[in-house]
PDB file of N, CA and C in Angstrom:
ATOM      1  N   UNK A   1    -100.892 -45.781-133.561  1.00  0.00           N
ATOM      2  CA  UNK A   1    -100.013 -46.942-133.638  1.00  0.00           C
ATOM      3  C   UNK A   1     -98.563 -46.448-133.643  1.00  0.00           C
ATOM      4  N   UNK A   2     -97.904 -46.710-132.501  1.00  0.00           N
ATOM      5  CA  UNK A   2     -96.266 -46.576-132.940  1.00  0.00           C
ATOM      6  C   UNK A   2     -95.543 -46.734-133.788  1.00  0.00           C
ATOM      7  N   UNK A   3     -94.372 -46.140-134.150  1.00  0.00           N
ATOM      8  CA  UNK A   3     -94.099 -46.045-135.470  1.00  0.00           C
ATOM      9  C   UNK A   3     -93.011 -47.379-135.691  1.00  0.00           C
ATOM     10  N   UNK A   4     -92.701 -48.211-134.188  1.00  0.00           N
ATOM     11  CA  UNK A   4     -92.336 -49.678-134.490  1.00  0.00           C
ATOM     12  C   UNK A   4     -93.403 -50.764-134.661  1.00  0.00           C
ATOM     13  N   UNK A   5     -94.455 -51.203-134.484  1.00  0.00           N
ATOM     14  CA  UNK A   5     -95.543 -51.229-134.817  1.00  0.00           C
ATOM     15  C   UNK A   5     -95.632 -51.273-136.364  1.00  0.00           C
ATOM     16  N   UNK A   6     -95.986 -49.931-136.967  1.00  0.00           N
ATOM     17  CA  UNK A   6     -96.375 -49.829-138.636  1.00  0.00           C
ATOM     18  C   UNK A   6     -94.962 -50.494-138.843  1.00  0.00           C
ATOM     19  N   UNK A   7     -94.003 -49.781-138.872  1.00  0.00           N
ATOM     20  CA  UNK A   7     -92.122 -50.594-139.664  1.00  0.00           C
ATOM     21  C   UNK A   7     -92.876 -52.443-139.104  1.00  0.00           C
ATOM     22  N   UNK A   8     -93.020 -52.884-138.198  1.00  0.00           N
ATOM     23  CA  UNK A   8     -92.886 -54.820-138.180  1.00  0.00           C
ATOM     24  C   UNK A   8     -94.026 -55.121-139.286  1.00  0.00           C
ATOM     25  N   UNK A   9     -94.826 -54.473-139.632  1.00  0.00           N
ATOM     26  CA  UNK A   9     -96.094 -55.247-140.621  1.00  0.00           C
ATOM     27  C   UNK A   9     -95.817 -54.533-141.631  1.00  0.00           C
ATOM     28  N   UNK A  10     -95.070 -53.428-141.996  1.00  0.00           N
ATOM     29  CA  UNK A  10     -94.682 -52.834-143.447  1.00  0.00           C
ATOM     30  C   UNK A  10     -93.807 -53.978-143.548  1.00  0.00           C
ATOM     31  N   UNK A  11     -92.649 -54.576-143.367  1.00  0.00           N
ATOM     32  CA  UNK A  11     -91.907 -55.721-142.919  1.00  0.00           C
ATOM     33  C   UNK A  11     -92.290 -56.851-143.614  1.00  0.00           C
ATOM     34  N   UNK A  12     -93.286 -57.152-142.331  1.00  0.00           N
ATOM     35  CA  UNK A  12     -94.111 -58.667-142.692  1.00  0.00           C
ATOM     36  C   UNK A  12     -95.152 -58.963-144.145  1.00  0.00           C
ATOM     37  N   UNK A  13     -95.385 -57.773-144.791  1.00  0.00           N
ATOM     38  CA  UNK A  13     -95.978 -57.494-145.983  1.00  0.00           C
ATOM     39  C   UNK A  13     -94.859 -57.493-147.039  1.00  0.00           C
ATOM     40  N   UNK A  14     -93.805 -57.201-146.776  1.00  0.00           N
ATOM     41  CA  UNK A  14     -92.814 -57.071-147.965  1.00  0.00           C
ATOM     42  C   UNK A  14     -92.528 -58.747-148.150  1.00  0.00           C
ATOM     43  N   UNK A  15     -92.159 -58.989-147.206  1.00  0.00           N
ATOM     44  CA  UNK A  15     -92.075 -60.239-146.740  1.00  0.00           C
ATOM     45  C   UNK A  15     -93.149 -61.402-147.484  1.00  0.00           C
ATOM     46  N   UNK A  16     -94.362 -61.192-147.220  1.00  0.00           N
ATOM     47  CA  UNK A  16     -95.329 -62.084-147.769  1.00  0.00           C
ATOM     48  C   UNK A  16     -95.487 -61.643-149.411  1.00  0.00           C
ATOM     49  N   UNK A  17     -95.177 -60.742-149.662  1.00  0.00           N
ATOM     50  CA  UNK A  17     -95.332 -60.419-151.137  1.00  0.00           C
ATOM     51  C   UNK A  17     -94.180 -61.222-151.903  1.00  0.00           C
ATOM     52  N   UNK A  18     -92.933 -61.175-151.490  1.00  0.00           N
ATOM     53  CA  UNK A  18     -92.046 -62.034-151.880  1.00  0.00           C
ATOM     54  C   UNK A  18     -92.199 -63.371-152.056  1.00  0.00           C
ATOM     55  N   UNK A  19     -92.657 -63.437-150.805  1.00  0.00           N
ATOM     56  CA  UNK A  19     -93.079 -65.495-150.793  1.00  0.00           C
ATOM     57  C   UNK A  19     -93.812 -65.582-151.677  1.00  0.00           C
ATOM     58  N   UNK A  20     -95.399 -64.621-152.147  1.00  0.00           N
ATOM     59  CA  UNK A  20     -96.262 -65.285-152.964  1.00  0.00           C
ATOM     60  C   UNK A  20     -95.949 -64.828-154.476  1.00  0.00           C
ATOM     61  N   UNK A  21     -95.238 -64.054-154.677  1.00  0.00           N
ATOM     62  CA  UNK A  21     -94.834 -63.411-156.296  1.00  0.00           C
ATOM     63  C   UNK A  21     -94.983 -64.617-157.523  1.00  0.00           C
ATOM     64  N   UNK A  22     -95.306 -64.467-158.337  1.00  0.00           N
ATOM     65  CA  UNK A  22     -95.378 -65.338-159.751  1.00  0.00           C
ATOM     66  C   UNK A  22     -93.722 -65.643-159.854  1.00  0.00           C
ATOM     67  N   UNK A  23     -93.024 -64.682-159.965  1.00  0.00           N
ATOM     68  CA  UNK A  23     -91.353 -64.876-160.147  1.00  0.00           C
ATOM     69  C   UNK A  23     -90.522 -64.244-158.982  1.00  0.00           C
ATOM     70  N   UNK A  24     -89.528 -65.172-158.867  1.00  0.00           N
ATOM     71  CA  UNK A  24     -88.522 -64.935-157.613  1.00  0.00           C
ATOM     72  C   UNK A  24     -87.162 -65.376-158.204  1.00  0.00           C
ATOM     73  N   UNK A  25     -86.475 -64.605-158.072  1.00  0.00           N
ATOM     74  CA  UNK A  25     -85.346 -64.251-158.084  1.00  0.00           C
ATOM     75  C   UNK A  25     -84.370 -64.700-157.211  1.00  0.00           C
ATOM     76  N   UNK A  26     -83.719 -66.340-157.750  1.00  0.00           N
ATOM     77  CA  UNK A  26     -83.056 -66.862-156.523  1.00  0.00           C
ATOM     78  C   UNK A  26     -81.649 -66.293-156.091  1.00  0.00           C
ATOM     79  N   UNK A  27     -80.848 -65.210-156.570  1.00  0.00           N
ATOM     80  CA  UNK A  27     -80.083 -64.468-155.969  1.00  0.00           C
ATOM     81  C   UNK A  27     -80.198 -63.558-154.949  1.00  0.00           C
ATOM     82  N   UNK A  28     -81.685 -63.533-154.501  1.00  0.00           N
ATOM     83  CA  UNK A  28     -82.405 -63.003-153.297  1.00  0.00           C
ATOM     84  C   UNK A  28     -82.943 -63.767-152.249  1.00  0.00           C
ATOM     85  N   UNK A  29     -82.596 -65.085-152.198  1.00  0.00           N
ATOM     86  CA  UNK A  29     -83.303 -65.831-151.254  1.00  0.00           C
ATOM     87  C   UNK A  29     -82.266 -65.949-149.964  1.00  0.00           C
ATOM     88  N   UNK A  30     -81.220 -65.122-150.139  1.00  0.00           N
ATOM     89  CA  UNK A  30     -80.214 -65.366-148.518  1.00  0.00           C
ATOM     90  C   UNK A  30     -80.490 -63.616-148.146  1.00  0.00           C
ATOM     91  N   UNK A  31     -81.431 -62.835-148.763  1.00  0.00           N
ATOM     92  CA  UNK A  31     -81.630 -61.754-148.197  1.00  0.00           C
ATOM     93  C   UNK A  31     -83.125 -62.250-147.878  1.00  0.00           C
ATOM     94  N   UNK A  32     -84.210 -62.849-148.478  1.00  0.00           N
ATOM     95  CA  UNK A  32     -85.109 -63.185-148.067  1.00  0.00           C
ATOM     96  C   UNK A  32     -85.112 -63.826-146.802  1.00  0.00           C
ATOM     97  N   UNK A  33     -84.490 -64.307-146.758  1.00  0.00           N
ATOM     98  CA  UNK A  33     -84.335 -65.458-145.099  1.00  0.00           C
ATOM     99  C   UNK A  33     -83.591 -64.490-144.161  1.00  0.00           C
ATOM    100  N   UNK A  34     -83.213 -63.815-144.810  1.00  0.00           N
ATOM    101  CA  UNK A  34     -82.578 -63.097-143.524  1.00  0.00           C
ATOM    102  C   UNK A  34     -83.934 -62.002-143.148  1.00  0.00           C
ATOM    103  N   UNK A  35     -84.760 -61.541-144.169  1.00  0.00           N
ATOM    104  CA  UNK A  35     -85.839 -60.653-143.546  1.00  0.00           C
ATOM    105  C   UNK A  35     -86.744 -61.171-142.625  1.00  0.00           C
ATOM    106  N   UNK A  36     -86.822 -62.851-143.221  1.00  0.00           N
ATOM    107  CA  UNK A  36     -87.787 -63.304-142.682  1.00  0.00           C
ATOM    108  C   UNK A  36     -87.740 -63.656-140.865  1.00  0.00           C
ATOM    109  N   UNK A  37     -86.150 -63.610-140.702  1.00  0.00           N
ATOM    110  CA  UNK A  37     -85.768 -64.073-139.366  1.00  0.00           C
ATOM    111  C   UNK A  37     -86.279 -62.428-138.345  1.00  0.00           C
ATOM    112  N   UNK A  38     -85.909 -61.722-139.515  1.00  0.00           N
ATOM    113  CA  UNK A  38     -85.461 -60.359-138.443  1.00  0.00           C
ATOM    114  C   UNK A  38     -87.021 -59.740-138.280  1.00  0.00           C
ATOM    115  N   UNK A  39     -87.467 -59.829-139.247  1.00  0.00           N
ATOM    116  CA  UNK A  39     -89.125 -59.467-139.294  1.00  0.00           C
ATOM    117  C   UNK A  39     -90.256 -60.455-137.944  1.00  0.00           C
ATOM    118  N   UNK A  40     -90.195 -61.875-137.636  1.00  0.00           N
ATOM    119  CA  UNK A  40     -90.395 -62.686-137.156  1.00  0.00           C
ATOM    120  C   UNK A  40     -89.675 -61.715-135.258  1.00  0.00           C
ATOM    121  N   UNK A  41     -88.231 -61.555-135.628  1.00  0.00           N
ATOM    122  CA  UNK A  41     -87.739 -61.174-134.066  1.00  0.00           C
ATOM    123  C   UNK A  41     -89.071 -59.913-133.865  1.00  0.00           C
ATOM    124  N   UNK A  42     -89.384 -59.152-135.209  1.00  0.00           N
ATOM    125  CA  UNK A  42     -89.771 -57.750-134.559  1.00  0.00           C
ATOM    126  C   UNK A  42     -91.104 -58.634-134.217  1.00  0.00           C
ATOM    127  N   UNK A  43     -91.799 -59.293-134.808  1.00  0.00           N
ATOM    128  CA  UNK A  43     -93.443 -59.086-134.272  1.00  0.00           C
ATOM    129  C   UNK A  43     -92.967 -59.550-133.143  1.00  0.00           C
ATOM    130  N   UNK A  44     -92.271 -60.632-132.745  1.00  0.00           N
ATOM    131  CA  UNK A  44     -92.579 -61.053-131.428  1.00  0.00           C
ATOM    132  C   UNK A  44     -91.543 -60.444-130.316  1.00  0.00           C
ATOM    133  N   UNK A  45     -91.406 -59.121-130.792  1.00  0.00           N
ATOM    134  CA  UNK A  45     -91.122 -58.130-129.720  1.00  0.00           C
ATOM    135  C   UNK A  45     -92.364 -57.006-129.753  1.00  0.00           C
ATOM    136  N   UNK A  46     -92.881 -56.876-131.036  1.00  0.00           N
ATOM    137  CA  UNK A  46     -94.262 -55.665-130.959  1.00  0.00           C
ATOM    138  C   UNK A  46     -95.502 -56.914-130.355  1.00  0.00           C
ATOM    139  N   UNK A  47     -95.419 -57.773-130.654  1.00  0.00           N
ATOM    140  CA  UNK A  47     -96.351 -58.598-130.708  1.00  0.00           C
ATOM    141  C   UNK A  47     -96.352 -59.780-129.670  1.00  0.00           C
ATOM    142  N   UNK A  48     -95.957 -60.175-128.551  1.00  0.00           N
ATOM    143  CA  UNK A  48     -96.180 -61.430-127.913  1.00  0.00           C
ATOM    144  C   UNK A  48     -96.682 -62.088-128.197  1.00  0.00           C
ATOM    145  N   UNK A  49     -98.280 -61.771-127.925  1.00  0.00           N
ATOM    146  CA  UNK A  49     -99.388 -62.757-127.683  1.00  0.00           C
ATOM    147  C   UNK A  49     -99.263 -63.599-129.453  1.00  0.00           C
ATOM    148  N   UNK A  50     -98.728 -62.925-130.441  1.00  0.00           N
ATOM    149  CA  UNK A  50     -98.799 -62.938-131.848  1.00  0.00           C
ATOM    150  C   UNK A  50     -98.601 -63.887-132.656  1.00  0.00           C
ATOM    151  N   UNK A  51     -96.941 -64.114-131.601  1.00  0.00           N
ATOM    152  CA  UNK A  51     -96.341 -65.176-132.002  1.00  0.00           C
ATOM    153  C   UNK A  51     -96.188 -66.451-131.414  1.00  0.00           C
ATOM    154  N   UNK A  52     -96.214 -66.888-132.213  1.00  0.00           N
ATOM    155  CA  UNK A  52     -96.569 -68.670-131.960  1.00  0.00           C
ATOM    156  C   UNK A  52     -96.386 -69.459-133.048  1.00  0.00           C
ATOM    157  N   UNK A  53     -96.260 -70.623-132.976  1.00  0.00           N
ATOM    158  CA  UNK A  53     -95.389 -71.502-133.849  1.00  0.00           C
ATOM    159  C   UNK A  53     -96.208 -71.475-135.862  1.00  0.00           C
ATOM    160  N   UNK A  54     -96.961 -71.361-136.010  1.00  0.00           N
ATOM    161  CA  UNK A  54     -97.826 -70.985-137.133  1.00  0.00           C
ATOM    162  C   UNK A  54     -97.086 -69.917-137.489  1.00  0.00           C
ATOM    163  N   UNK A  55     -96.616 -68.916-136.655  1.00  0.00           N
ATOM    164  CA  UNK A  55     -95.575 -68.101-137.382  1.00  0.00           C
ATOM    165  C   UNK A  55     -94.606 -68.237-137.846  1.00  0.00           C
ATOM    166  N   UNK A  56     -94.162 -69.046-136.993  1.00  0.00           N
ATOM    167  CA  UNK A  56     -92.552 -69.709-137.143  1.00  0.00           C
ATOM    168  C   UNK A  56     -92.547 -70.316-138.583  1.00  0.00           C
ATOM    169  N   UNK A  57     -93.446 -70.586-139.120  1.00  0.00           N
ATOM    170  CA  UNK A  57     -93.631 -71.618-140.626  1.00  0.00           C
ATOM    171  C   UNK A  57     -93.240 -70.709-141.865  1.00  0.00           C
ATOM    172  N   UNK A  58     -93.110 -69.288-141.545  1.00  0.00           N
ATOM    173  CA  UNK A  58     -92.503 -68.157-142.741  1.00  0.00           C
ATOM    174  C   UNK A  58     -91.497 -68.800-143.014  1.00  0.00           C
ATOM    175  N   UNK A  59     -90.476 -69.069-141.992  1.00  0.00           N
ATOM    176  CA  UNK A  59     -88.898 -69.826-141.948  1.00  0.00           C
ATOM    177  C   UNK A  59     -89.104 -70.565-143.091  1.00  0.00           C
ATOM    178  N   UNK A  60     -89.929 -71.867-142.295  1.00  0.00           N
ATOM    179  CA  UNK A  60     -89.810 -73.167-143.780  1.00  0.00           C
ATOM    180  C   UNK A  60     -90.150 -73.021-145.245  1.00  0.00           C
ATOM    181  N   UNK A  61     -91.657 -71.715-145.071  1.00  0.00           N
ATOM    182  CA  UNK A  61     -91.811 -71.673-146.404  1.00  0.00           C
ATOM    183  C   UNK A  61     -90.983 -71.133-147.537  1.00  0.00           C
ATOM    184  N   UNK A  62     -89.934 -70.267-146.754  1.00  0.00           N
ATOM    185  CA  UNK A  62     -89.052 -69.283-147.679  1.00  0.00           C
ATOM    186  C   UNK A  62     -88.093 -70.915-148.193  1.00  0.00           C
ATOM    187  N   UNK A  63     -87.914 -71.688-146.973  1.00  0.00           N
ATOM    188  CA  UNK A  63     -86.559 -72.856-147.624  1.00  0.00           C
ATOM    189  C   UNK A  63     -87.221 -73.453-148.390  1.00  0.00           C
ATOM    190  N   UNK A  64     -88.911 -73.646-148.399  1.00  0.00           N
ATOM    191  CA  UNK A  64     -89.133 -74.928-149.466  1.00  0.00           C
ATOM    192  C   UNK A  64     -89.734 -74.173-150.391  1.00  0.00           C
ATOM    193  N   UNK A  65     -89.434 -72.586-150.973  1.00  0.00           N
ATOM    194  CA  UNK A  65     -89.338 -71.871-152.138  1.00  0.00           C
ATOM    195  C   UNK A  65     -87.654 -72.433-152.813  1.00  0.00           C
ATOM    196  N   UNK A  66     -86.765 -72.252-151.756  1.00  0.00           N
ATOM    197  CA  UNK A  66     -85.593 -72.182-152.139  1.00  0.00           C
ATOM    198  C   UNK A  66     -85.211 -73.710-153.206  1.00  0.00           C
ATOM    199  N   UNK A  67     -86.069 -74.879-152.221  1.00  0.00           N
ATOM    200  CA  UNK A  67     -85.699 -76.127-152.737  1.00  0.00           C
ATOM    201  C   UNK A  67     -86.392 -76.557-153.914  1.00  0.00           C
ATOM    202  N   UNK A  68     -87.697 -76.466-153.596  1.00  0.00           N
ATOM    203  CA  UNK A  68     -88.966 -76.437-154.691  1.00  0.00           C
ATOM    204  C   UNK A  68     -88.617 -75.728-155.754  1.00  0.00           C
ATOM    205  N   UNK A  69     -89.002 -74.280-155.305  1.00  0.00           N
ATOM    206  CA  UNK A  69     -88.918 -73.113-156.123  1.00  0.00           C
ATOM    207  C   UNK A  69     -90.684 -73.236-156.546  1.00  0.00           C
ATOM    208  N   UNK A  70     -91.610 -72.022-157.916  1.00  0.00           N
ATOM    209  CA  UNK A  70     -92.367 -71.864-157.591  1.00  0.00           C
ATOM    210  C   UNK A  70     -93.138 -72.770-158.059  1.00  0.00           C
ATOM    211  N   UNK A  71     -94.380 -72.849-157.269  1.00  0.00           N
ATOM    212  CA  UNK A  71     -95.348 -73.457-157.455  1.00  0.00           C
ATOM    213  C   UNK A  71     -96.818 -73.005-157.665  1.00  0.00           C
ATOM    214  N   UNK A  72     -97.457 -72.946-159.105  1.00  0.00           N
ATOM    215  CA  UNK A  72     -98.519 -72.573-159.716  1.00  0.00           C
ATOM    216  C   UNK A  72     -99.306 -73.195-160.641  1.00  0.00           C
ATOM    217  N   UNK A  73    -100.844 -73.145-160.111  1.00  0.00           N
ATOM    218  CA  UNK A  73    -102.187 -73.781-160.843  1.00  0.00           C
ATOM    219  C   UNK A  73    -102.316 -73.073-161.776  1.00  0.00           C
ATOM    220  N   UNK A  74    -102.479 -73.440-162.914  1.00  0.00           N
ATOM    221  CA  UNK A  74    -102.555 -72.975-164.221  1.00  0.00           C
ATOM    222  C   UNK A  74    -104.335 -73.709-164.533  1.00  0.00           C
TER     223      UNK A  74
END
């Protein structure tokens, strides 16, 4: 696997760990959105076939963390 390849899903994992965390740290959510844009450009430069609009939904979920904030079943 190329070593741009492993860097877009080391990426997209940092990425999803953030979104799902118990606590988030809203002085990080204009660096979060910014990973999420730049992470999103890489798959669908490693990835074509990959991306498609189901991806595109990282975007909204990071804003309706931002607006919401978190949400957990107890």
């Amino acid at each position: 696997m190329a070593k741009g390849c492993k860097m877009t899903i080391i990426r997209l994992s940092h990425v999803l760990k953030k979104l799902c965390a118990k606590i988030v740290d809203p002085t990080t959510m204009v660096e979060l959105k910014t990973n999420v844009v730049v992470t999103l450009v890489l798959l669908e430069k490693e990835f074509p076939p990959f991306f498609d609009t189901m991806t595109h939904l990282l975007v909204h979920l990071v804003e309706e963390l931002e607006i919401c904030g978190l949400v957990h079943r107890s």
